[in-house]
PDB file of N, CA and C in Angstrom:
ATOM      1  N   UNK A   1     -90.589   3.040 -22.033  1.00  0.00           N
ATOM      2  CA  UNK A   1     -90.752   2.622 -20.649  1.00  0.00           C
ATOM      3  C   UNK A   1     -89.678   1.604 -20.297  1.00  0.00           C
ATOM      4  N   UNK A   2     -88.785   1.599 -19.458  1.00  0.00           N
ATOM      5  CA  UNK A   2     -88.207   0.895 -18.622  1.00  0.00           C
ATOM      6  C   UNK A   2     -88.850   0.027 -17.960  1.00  0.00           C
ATOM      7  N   UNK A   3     -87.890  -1.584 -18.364  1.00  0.00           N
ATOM      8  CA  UNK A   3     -88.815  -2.716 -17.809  1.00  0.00           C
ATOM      9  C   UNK A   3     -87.385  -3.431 -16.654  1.00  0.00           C
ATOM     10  N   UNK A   4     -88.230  -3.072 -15.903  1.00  0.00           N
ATOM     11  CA  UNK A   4     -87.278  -3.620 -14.607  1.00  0.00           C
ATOM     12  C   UNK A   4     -88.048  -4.811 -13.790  1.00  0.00           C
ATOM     13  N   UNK A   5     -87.904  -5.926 -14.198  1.00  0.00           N
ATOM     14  CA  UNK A   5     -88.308  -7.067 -13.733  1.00  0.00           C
ATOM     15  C   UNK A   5     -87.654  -8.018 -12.683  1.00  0.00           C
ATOM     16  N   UNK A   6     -86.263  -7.553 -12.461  1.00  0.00           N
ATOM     17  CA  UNK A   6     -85.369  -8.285 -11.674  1.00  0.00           C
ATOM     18  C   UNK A   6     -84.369  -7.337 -11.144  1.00  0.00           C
ATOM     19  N   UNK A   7     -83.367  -7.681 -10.139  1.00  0.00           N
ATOM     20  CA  UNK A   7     -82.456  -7.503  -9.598  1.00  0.00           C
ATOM     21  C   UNK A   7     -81.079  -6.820 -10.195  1.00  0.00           C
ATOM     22  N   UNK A   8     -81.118  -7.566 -11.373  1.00  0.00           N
ATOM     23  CA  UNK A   8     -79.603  -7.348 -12.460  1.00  0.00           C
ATOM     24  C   UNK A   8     -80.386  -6.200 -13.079  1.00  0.00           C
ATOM     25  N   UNK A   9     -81.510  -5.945 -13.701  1.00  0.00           N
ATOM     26  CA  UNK A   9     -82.204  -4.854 -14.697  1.00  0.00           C
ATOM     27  C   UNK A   9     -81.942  -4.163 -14.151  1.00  0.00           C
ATOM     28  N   UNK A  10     -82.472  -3.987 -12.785  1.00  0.00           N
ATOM     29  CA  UNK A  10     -82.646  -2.912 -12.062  1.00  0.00           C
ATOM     30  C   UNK A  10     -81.349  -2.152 -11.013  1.00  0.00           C
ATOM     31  N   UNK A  11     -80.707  -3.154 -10.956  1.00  0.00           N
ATOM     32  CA  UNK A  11     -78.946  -2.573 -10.612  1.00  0.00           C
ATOM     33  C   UNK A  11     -78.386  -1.900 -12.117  1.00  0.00           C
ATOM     34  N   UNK A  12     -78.167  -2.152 -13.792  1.00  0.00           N
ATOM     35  CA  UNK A  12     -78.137  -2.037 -14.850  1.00  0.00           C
ATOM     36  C   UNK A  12     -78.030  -0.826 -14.539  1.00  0.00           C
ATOM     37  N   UNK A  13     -79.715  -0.606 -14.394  1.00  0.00           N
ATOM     38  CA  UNK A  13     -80.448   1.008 -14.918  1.00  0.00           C
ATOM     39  C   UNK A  13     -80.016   2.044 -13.776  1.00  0.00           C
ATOM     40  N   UNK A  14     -79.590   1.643 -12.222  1.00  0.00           N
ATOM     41  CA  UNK A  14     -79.370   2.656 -11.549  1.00  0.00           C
ATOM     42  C   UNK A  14     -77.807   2.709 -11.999  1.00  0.00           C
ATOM     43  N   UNK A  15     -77.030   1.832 -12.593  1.00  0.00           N
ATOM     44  CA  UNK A  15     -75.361   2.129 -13.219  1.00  0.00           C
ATOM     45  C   UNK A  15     -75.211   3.436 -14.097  1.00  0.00           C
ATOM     46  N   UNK A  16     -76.637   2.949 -15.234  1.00  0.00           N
ATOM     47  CA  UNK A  16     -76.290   3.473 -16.849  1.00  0.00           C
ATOM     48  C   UNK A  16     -76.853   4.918 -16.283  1.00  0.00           C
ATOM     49  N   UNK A  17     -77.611   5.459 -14.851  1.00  0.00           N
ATOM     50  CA  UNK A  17     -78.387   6.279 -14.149  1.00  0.00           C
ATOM     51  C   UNK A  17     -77.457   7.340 -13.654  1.00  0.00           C
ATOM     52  N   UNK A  18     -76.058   6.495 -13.176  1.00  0.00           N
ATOM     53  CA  UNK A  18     -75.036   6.961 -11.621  1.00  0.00           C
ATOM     54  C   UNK A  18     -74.062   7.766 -12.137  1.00  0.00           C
ATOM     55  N   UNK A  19     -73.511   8.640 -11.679  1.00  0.00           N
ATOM     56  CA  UNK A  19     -72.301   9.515 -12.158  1.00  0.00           C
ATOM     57  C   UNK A  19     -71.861   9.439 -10.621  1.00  0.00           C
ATOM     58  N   UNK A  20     -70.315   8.876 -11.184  1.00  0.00           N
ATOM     59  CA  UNK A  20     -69.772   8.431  -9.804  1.00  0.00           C
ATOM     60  C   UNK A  20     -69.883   7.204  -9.360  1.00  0.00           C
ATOM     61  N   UNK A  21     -70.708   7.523  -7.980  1.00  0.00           N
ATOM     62  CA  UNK A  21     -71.213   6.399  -7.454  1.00  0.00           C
ATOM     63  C   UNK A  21     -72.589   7.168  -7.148  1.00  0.00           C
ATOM     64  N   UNK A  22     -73.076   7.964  -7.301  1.00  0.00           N
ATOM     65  CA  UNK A  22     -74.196   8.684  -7.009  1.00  0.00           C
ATOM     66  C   UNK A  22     -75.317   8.344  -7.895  1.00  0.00           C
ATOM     67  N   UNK A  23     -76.676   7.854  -8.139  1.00  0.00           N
ATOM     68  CA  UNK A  23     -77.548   7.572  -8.780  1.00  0.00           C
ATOM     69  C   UNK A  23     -78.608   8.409  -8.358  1.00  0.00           C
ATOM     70  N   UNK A  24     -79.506   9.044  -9.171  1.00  0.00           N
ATOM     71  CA  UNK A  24     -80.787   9.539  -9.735  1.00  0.00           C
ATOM     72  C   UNK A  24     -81.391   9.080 -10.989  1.00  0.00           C
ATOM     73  N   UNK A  25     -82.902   8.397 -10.479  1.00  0.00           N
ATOM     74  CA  UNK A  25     -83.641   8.141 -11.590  1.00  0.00           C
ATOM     75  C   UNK A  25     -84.975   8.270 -10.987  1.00  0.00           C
ATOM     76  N   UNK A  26     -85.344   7.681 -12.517  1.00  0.00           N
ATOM     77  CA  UNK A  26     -86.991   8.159 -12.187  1.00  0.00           C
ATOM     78  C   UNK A  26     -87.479   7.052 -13.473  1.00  0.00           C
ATOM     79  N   UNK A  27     -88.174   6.325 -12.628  1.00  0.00           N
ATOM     80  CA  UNK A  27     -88.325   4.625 -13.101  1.00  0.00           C
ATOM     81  C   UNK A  27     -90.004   4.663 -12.923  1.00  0.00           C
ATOM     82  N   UNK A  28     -90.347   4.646 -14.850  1.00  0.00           N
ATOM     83  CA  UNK A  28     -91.826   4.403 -14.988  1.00  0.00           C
ATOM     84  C   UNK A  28     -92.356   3.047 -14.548  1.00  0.00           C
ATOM     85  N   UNK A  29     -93.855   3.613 -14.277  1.00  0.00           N
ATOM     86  CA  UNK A  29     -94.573   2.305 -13.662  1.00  0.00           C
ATOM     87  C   UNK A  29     -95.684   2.389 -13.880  1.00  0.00           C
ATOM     88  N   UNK A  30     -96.374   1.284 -14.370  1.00  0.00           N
ATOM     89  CA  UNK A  30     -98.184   1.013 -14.987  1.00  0.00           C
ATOM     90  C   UNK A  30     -98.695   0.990 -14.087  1.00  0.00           C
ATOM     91  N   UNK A  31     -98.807   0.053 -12.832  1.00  0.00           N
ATOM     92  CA  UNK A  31     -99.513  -0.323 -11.636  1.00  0.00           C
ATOM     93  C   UNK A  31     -99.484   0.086 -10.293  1.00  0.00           C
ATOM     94  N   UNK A  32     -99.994   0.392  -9.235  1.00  0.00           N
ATOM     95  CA  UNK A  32     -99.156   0.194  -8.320  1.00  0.00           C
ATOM     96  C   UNK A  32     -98.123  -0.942  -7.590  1.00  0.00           C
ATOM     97  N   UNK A  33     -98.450  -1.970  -8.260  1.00  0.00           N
ATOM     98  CA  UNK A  33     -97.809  -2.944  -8.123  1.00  0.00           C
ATOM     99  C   UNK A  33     -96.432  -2.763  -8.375  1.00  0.00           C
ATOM    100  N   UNK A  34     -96.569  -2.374  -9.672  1.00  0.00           N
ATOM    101  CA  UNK A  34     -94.533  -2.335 -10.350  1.00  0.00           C
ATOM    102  C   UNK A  34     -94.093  -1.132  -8.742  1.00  0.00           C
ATOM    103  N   UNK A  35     -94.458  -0.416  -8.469  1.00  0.00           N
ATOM    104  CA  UNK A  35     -93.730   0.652  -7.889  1.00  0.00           C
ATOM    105  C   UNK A  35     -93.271  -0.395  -6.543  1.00  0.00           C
ATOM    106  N   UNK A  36     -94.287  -1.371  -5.942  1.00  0.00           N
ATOM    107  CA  UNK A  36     -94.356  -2.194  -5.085  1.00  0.00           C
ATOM    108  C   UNK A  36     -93.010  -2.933  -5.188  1.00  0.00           C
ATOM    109  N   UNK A  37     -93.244  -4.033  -6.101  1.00  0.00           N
ATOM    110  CA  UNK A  37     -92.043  -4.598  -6.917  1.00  0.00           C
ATOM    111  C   UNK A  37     -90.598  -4.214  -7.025  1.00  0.00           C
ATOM    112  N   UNK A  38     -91.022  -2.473  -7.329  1.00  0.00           N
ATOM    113  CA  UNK A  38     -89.574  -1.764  -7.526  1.00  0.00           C
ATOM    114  C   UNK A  38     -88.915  -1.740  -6.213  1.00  0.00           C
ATOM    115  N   UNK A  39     -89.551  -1.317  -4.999  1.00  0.00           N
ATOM    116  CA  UNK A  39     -89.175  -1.207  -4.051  1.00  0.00           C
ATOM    117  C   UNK A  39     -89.115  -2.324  -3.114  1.00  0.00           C
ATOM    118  N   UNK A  40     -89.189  -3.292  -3.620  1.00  0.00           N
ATOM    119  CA  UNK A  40     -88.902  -4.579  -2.903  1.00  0.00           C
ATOM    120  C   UNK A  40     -87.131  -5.289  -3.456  1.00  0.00           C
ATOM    121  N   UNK A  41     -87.281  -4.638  -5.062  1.00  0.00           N
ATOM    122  CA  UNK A  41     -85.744  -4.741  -5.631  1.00  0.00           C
ATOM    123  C   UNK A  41     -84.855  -4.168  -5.183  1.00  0.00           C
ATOM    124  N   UNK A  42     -85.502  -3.228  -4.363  1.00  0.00           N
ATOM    125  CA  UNK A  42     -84.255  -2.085  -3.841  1.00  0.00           C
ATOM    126  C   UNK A  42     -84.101  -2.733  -2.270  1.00  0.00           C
ATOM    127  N   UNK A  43     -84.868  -3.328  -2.053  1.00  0.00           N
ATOM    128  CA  UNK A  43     -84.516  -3.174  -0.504  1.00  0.00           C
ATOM    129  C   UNK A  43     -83.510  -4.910  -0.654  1.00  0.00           C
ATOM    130  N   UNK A  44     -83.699  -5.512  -1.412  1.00  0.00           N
ATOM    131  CA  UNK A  44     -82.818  -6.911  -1.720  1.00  0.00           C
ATOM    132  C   UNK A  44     -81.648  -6.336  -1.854  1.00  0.00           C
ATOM    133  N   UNK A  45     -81.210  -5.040  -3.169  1.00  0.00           N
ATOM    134  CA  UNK A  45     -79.942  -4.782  -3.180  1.00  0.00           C
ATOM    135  C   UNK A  45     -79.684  -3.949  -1.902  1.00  0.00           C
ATOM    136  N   UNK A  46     -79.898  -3.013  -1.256  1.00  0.00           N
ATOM    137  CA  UNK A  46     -79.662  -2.622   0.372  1.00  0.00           C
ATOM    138  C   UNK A  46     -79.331  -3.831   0.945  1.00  0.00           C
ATOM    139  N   UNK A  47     -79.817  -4.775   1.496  1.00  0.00           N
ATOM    140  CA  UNK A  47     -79.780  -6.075   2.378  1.00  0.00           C
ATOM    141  C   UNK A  47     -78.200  -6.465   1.384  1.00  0.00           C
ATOM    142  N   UNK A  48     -77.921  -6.850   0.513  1.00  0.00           N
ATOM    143  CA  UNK A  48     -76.671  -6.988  -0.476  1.00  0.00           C
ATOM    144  C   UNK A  48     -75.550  -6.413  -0.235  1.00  0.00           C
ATOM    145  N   UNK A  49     -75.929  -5.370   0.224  1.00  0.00           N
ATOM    146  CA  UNK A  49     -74.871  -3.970   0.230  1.00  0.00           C
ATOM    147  C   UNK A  49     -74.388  -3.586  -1.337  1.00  0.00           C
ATOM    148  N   UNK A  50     -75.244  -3.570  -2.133  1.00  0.00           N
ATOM    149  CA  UNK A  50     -74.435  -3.315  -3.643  1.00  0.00           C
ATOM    150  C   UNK A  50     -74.903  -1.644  -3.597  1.00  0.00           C
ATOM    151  N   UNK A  51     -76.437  -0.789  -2.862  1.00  0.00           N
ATOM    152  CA  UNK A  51     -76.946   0.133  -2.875  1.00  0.00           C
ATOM    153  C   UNK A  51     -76.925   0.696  -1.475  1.00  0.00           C
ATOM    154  N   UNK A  52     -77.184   2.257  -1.617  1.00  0.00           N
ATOM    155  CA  UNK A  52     -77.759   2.376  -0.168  1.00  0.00           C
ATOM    156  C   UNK A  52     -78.590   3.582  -0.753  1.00  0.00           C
ATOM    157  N   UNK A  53     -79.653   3.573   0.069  1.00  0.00           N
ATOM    158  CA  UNK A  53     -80.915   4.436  -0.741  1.00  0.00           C
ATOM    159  C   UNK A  53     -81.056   5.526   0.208  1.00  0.00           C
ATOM    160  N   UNK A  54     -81.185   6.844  -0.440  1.00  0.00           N
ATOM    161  CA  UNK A  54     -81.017   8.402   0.407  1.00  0.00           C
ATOM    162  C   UNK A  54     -82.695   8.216   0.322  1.00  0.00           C
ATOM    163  N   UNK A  55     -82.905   7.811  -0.825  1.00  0.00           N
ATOM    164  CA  UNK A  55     -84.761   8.483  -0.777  1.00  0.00           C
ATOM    165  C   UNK A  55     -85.550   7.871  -2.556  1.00  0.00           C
ATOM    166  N   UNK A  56     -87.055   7.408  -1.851  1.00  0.00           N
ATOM    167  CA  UNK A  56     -87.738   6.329  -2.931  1.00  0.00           C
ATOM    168  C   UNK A  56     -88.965   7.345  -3.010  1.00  0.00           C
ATOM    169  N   UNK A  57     -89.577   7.730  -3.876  1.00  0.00           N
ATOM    170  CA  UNK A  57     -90.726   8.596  -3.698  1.00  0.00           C
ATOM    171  C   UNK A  57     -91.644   8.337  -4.554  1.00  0.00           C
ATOM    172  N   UNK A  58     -92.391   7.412  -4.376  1.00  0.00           N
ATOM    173  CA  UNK A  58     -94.105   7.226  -5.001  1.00  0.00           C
ATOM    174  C   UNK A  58     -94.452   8.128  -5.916  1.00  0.00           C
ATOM    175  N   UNK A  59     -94.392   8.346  -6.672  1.00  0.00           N
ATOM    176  CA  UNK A  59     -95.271   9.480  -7.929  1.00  0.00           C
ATOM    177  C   UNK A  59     -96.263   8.612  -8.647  1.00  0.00           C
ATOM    178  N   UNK A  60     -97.412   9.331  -9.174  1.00  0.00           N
ATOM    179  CA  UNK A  60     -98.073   8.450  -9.396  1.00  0.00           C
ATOM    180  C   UNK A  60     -98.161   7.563 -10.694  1.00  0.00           C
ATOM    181  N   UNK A  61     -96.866   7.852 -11.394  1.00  0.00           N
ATOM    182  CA  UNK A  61     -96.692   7.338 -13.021  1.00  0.00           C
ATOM    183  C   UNK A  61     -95.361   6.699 -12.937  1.00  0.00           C
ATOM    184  N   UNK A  62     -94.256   7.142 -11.395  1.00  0.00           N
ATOM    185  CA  UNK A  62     -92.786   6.631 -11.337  1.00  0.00           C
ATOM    186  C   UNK A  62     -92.539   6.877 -10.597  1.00  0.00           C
ATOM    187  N   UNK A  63     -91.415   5.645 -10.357  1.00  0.00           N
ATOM    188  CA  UNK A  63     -91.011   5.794  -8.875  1.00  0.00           C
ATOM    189  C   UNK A  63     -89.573   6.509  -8.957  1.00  0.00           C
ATOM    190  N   UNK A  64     -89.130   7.695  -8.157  1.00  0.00           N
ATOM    191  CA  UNK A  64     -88.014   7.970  -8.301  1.00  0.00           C
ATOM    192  C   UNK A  64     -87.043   7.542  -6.903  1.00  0.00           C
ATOM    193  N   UNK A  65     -85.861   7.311  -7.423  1.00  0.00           N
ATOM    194  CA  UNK A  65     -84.815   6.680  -6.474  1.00  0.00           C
ATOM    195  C   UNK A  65     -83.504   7.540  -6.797  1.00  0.00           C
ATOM    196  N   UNK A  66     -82.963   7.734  -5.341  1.00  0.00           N
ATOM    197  CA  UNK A  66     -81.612   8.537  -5.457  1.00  0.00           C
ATOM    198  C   UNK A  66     -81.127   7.954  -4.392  1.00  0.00           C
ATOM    199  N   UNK A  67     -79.258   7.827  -4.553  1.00  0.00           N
ATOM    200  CA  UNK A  67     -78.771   6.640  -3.632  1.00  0.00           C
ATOM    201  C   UNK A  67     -77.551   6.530  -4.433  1.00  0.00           C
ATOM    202  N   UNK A  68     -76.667   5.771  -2.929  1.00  0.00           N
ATOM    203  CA  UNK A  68     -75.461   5.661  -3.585  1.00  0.00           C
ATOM    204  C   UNK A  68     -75.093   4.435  -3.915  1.00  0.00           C
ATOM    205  N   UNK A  69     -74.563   3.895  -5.132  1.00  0.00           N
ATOM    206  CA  UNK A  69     -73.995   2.511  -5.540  1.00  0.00           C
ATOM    207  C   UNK A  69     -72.697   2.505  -4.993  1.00  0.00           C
ATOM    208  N   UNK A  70     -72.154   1.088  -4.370  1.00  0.00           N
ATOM    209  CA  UNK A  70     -71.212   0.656  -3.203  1.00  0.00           C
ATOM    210  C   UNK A  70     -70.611   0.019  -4.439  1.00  0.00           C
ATOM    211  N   UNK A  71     -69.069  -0.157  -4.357  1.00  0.00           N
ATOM    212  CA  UNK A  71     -68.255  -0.817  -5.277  1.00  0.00           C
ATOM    213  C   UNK A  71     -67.406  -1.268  -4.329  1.00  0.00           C
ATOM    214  N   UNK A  72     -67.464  -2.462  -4.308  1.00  0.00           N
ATOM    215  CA  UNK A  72     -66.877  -3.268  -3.290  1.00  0.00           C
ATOM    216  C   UNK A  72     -65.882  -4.369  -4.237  1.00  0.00           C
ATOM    217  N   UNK A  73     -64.999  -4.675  -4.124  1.00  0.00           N
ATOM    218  CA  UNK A  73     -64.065  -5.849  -4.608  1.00  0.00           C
ATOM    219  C   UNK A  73     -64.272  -7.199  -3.876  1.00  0.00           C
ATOM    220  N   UNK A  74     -64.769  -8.651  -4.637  1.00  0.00           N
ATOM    221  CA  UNK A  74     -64.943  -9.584  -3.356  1.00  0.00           C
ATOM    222  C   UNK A  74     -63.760 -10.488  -3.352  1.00  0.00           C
TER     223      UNK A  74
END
């Protein structure tokens, strides 16, 4: 199980996820909470501009996310 507790984990796992800049995963979850959680991480990196999310879909064991990672130079 993938433990995505923060911001950096969870940018990590959609990298080690992305071919390209394109990401698909599918990110286990115990609670409904973590899925909660997950999607509160995603919408911080959106607001960031490091992500931009095509689509988040509730399953009831994982949350899957597909989306493109932004590579920006600062």
């Amino acid at each position: 199980m993938l433990k995505v507790l923060n911001k950096v984990g969870l940018l990590r796992n959609l990298h080690n996820a992305s071919r390209g800049n394109l990401f698909s995963v599918e990110i286990p979850k115990a609670t409904k909470d973590d899925g909660k959680r997950i999607e509160e991480l995603i919408g911080e990196l959106q607001i960031e501009g490091k992500i931009k999310l095509r689509e988040c879909v509730q399953r009831e064991y994982s949350v899957y996310l597909n989306g493109i990672l932004k590579y920006a130079s600062e």
